[in-house]
PDB file of N, CA and C in Angstrom:
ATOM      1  N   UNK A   1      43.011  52.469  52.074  1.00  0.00           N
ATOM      2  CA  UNK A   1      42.146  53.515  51.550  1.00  0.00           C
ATOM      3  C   UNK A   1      42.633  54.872  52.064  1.00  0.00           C
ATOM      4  N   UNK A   2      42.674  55.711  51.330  1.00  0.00           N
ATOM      5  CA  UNK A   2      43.052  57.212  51.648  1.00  0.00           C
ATOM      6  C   UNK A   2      42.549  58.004  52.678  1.00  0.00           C
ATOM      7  N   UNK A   3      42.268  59.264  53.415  1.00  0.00           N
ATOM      8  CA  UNK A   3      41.561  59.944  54.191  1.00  0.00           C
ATOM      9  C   UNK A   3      40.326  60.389  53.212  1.00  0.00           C
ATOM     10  N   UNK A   4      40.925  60.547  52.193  1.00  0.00           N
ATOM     11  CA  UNK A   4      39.339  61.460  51.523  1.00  0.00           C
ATOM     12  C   UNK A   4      38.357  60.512  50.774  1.00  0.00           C
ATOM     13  N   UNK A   5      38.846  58.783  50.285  1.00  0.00           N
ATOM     14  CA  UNK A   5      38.183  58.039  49.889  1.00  0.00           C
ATOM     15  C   UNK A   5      37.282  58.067  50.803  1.00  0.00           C
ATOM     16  N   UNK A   6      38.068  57.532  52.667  1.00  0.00           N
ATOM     17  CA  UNK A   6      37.382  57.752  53.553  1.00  0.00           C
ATOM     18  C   UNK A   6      35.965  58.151  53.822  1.00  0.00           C
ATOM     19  N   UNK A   7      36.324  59.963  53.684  1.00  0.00           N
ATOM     20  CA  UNK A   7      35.778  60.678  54.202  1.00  0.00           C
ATOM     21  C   UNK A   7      34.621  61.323  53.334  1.00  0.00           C
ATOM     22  N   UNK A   8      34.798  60.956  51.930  1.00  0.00           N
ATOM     23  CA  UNK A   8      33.722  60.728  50.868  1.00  0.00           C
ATOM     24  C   UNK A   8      32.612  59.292  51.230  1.00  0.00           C
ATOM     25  N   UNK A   9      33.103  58.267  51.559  1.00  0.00           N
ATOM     26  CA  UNK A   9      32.237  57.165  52.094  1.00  0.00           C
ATOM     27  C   UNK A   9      31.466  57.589  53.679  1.00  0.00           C
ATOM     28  N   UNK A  10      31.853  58.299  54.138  1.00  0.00           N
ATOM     29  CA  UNK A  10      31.420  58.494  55.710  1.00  0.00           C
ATOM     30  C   UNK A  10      30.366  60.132  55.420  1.00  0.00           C
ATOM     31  N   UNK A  11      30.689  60.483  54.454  1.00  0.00           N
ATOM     32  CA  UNK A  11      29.313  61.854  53.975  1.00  0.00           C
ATOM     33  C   UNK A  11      28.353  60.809  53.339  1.00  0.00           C
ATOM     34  N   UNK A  12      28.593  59.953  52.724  1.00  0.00           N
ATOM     35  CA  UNK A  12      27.565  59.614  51.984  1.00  0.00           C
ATOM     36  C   UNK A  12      26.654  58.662  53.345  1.00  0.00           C
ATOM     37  N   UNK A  13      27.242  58.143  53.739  1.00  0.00           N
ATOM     38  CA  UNK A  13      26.961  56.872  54.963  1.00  0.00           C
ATOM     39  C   UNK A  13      25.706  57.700  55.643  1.00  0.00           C
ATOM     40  N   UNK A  14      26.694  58.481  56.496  1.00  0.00           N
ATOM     41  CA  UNK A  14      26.156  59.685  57.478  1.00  0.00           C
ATOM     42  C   UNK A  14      24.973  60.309  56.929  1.00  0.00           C
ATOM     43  N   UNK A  15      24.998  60.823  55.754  1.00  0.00           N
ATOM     44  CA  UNK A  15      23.897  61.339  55.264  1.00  0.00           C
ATOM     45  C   UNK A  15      22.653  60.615  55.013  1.00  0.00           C
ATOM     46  N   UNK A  16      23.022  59.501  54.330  1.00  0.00           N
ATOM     47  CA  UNK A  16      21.890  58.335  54.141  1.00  0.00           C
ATOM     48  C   UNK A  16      20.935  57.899  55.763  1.00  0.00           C
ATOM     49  N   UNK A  17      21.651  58.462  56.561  1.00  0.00           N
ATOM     50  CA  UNK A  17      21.589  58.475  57.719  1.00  0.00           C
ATOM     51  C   UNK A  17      20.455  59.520  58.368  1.00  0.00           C
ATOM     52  N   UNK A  18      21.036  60.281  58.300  1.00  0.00           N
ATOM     53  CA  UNK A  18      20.367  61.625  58.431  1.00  0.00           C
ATOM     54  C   UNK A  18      19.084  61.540  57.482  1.00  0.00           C
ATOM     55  N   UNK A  19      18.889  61.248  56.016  1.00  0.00           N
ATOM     56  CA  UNK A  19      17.865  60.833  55.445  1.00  0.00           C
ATOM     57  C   UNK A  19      16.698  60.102  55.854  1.00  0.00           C
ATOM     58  N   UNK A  20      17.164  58.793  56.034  1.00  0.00           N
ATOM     59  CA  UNK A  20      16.304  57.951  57.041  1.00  0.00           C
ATOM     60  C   UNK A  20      15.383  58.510  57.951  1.00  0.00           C
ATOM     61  N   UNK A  21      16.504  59.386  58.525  1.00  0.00           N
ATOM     62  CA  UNK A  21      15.913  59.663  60.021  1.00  0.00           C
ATOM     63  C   UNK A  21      14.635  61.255  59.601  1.00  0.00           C
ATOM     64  N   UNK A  22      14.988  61.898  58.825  1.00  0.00           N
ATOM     65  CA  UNK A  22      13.896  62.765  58.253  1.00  0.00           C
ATOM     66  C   UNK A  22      12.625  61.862  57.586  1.00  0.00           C
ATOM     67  N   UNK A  23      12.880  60.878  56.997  1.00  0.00           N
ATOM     68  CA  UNK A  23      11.515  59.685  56.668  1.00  0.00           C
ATOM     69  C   UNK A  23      11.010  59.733  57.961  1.00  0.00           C
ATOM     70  N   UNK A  24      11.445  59.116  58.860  1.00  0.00           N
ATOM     71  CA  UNK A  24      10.723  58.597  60.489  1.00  0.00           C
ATOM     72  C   UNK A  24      10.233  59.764  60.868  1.00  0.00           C
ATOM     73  N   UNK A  25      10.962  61.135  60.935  1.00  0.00           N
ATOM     74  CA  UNK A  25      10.411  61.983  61.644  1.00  0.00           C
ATOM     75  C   UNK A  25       8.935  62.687  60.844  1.00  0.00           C
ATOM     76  N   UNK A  26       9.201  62.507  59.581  1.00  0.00           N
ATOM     77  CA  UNK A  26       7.738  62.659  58.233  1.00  0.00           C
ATOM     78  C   UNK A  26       6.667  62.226  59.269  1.00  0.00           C
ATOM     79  N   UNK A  27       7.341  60.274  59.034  1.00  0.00           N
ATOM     80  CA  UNK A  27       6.057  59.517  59.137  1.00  0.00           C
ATOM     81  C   UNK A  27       5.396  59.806  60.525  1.00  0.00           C
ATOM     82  N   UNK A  28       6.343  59.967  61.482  1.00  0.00           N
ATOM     83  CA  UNK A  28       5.818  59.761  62.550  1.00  0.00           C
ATOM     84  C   UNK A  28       6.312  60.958  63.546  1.00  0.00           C
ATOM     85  N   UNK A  29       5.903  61.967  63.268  1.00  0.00           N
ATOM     86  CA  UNK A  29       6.113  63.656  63.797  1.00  0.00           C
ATOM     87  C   UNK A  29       6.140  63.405  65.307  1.00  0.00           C
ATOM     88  N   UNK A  30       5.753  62.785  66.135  1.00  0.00           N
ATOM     89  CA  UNK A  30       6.196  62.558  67.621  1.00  0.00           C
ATOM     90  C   UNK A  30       7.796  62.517  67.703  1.00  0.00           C
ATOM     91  N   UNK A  31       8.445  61.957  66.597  1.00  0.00           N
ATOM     92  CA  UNK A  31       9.182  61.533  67.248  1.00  0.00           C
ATOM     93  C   UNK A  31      11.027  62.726  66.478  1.00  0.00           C
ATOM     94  N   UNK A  32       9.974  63.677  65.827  1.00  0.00           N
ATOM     95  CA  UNK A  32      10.955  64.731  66.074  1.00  0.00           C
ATOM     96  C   UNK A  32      11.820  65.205  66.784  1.00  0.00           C
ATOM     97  N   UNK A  33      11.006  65.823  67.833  1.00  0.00           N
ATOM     98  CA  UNK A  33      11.360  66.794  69.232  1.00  0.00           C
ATOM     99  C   UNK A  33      12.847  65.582  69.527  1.00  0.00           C
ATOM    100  N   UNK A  34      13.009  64.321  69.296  1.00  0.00           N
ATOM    101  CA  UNK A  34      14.200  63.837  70.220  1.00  0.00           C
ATOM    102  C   UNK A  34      15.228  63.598  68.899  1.00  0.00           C
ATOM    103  N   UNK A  35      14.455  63.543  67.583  1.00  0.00           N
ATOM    104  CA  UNK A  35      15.536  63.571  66.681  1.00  0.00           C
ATOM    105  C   UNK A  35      16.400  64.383  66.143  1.00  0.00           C
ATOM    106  N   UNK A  36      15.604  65.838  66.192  1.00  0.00           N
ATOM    107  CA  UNK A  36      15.749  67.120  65.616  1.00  0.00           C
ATOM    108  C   UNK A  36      17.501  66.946  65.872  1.00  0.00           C
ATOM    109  N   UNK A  37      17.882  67.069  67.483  1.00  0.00           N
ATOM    110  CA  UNK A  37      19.443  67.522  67.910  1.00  0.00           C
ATOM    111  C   UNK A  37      20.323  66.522  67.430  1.00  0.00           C
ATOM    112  N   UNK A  38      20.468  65.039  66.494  1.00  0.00           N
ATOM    113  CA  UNK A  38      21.026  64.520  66.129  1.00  0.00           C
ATOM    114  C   UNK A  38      20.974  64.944  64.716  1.00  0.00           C
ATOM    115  N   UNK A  39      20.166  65.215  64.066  1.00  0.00           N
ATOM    116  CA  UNK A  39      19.993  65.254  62.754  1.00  0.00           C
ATOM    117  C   UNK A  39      20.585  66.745  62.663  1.00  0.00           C
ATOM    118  N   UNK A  40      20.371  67.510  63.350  1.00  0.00           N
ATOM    119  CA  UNK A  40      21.210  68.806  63.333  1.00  0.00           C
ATOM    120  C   UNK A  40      22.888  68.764  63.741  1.00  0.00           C
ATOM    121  N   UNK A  41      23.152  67.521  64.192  1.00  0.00           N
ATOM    122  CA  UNK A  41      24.674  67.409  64.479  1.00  0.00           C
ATOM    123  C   UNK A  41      25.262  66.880  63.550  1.00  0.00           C
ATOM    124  N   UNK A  42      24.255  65.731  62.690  1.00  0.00           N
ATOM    125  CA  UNK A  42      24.666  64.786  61.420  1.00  0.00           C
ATOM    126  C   UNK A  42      25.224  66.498  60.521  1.00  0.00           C
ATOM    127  N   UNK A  43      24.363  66.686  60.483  1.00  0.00           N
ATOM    128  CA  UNK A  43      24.556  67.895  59.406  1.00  0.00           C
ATOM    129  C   UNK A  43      25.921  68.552  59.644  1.00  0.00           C
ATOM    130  N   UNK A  44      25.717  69.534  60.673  1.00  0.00           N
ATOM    131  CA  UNK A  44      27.320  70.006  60.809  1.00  0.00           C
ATOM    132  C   UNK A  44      28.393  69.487  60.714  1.00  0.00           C
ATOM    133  N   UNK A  45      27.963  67.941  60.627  1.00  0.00           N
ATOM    134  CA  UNK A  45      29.906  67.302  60.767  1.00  0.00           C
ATOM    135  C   UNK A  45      29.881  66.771  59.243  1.00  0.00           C
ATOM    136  N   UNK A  46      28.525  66.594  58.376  1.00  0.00           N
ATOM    137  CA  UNK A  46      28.555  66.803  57.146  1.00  0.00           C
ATOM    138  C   UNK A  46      29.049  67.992  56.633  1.00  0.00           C
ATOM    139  N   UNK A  47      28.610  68.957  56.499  1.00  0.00           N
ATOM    140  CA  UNK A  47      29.169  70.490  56.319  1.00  0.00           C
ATOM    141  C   UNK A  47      30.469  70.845  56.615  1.00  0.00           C
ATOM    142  N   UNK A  48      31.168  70.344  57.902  1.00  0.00           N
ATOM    143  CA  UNK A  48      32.580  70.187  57.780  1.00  0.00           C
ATOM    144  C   UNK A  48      33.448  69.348  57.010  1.00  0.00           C
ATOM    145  N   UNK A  49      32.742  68.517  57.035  1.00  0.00           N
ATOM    146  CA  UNK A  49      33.228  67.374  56.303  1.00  0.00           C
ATOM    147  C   UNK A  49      33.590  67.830  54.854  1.00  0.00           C
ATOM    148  N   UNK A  50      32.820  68.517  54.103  1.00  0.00           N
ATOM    149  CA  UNK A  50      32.691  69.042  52.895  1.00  0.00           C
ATOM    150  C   UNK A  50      33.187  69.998  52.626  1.00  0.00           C
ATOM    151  N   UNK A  51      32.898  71.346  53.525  1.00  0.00           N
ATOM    152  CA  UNK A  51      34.344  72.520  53.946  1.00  0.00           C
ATOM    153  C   UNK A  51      35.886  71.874  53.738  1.00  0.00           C
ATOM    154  N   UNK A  52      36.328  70.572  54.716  1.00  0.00           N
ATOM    155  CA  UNK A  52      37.734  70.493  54.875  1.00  0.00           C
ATOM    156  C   UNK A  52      38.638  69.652  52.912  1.00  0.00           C
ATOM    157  N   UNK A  53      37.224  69.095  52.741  1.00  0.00           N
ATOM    158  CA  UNK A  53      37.618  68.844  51.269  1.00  0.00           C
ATOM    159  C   UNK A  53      37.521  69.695  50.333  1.00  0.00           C
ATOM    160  N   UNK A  54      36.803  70.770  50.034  1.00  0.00           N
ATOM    161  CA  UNK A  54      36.914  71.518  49.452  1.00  0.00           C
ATOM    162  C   UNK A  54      37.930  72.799  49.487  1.00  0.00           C
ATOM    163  N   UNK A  55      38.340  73.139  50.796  1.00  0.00           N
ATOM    164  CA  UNK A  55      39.660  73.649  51.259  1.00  0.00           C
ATOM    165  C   UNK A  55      41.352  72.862  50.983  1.00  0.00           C
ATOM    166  N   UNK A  56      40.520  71.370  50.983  1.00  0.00           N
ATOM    167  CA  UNK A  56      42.095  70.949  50.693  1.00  0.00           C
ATOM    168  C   UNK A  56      42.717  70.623  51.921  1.00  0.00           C
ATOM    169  N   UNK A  57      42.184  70.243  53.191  1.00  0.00           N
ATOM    170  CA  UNK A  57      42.402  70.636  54.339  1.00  0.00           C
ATOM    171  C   UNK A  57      42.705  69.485  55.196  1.00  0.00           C
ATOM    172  N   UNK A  58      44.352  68.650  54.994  1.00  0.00           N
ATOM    173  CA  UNK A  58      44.425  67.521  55.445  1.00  0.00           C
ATOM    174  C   UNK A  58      44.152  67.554  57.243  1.00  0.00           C
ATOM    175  N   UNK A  59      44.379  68.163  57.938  1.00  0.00           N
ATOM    176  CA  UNK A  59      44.164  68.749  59.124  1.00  0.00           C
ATOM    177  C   UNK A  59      42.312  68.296  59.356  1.00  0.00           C
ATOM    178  N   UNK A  60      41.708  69.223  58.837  1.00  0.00           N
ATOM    179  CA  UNK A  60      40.529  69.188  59.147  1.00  0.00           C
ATOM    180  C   UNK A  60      39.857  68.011  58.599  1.00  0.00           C
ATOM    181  N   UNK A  61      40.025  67.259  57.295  1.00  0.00           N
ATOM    182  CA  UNK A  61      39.944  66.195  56.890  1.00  0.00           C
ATOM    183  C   UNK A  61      39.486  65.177  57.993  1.00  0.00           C
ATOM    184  N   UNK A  62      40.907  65.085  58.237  1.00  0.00           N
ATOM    185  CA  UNK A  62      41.165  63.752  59.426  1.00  0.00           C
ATOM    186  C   UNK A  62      40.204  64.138  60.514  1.00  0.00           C
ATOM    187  N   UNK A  63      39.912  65.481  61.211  1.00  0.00           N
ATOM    188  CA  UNK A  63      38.823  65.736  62.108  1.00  0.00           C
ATOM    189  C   UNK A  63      37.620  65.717  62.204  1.00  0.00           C
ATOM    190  N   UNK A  64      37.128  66.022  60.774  1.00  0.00           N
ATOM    191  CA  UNK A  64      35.929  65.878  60.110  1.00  0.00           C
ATOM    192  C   UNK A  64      35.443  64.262  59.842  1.00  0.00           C
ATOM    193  N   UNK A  65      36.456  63.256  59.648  1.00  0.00           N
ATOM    194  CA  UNK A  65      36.689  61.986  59.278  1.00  0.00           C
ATOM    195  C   UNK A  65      35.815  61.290  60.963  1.00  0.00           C
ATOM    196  N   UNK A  66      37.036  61.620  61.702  1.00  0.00           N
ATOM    197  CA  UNK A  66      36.174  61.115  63.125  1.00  0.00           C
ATOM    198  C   UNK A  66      35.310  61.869  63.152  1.00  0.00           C
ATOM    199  N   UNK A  67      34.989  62.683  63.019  1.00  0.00           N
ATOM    200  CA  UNK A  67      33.657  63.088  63.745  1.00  0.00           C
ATOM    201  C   UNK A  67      32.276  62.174  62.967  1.00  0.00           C
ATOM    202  N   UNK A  68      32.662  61.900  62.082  1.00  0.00           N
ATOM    203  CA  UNK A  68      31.515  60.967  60.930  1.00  0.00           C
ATOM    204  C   UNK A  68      31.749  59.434  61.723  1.00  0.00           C
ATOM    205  N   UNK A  69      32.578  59.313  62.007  1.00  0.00           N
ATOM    206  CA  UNK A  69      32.742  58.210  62.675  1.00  0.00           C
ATOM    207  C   UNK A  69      32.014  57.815  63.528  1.00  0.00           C
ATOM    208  N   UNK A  70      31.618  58.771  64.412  1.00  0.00           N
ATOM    209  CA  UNK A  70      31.110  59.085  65.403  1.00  0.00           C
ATOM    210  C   UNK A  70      29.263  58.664  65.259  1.00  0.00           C
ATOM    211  N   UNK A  71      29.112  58.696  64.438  1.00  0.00           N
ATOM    212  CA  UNK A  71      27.751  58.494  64.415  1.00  0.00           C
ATOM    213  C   UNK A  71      27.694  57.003  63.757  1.00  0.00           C
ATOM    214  N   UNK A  72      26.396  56.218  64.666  1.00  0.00           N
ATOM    215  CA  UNK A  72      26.283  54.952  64.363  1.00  0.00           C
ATOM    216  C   UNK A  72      25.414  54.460  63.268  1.00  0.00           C
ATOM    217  N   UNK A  73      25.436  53.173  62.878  1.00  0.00           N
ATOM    218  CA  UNK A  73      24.797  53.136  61.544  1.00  0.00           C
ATOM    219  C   UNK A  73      23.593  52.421  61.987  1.00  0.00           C
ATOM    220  N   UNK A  74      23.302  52.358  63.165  1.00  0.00           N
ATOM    221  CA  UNK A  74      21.731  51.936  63.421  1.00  0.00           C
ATOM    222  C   UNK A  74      21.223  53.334  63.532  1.00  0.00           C
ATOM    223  N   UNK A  75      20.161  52.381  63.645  1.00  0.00           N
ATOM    224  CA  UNK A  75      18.535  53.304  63.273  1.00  0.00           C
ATOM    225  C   UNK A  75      17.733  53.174  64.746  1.00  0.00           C
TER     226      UNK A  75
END
């Protein structure tokens, strides 16, 4: 598989991710305050993620790639 097939599967992953985790924090507003700083990190390495493809940016690609990596797919 390519870097950007990749890195198109790891925005969508990540995000579905980040989704979830805005449901929980809906349902159950306690538990914001400890989610807020992950869900704000999901984002930025989404946003890069999307920057380095839209730039064309095999460099940042691959950096943006791990950094999605980086986040786990539990809940």
């Amino acid at each position: 598989m390519s870097v950007g097939t990749e890195l198109l599967n790891e925005i969508e992953r990540v995000s579905a991710k980040r989704e979830r985790w805005r449901g929980y924090c809906k349902d159950t507003p306690s538990l914001a305050p400890g989610m807020q700083p992950a869900m704000l990190m999901m984002g930025m390495a989404i946003d890069a993620a999307k920057k380095a493809i839209a730039d064309n940016d095999a460099v940042a690609s691959i950096r943006a790639l791990e950094s999605l990596r980086g986040f786990d797919s539990d809940d």
